[in-house]
Protein backbone atom coordinates (compact mmCIF):
# COMPACT_ATOMS: atom_id res chain seq x y z
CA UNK A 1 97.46 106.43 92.44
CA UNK A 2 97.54 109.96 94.19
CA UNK A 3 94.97 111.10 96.64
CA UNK A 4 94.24 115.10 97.25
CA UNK A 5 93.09 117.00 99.83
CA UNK A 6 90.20 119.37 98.30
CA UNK A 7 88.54 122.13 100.18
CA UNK A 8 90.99 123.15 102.79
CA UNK A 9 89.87 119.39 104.16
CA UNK A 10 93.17 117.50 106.36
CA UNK A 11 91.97 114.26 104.54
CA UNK A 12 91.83 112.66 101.05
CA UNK A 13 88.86 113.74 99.15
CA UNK A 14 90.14 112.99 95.59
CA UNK A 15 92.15 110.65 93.67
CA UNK A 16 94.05 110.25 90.26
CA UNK A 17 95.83 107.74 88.34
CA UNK A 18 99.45 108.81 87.06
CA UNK A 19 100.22 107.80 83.79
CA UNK A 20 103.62 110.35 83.53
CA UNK A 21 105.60 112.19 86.34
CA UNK A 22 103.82 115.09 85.35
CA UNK A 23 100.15 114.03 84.21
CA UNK A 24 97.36 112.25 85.19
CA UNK A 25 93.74 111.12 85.09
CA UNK A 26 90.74 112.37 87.34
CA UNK A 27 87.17 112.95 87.44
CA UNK A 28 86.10 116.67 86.92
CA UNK A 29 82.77 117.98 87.99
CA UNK A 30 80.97 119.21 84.66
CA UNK A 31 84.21 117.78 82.48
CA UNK A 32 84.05 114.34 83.38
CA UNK A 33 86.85 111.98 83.19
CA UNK A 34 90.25 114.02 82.19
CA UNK A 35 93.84 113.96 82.04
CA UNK A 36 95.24 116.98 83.54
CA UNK A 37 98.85 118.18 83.86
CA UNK A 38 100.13 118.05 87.73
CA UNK A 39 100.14 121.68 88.21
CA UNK A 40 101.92 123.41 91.38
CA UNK A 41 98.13 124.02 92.61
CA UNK A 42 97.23 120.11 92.61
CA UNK A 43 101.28 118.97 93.59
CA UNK A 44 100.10 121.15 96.93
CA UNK A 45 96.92 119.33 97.89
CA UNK A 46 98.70 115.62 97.37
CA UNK A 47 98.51 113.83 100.65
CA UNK A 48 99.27 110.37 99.59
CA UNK A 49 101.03 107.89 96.64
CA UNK A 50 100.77 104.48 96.09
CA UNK A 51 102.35 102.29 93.99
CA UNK A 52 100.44 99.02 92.60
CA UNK A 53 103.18 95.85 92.57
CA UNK A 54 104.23 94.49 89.28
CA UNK A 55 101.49 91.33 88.88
């Protein structure tokens, strides 16, 4: 999971699921639910990664 900072915001606003090193999957106003390459514009706005534990 990834979470963004959107908006010039300091905290999280967004999140995404990775399902590559360079892709992943987010809601998009007016697009709905995409996957999306991780450009240089979203790397930028990442504040946070977590990492679910093999269950």
């Amino acid at each position: 999971m990834v979470l963004f900072r959107l908006g010039g915001m300091s905290e999280a606003r967004h999140c995404g699921i990775m399902v590559s090193a360079t892709r992943f999957i987010h809601a998009q106003e007016h697009l709905g639910v995409v996957e999306a390459n991780l450009t240089e514009g979203w790397a930028r706005r990442v504040s946070g990664r977590f990492e679910f534990p093999n269950i």
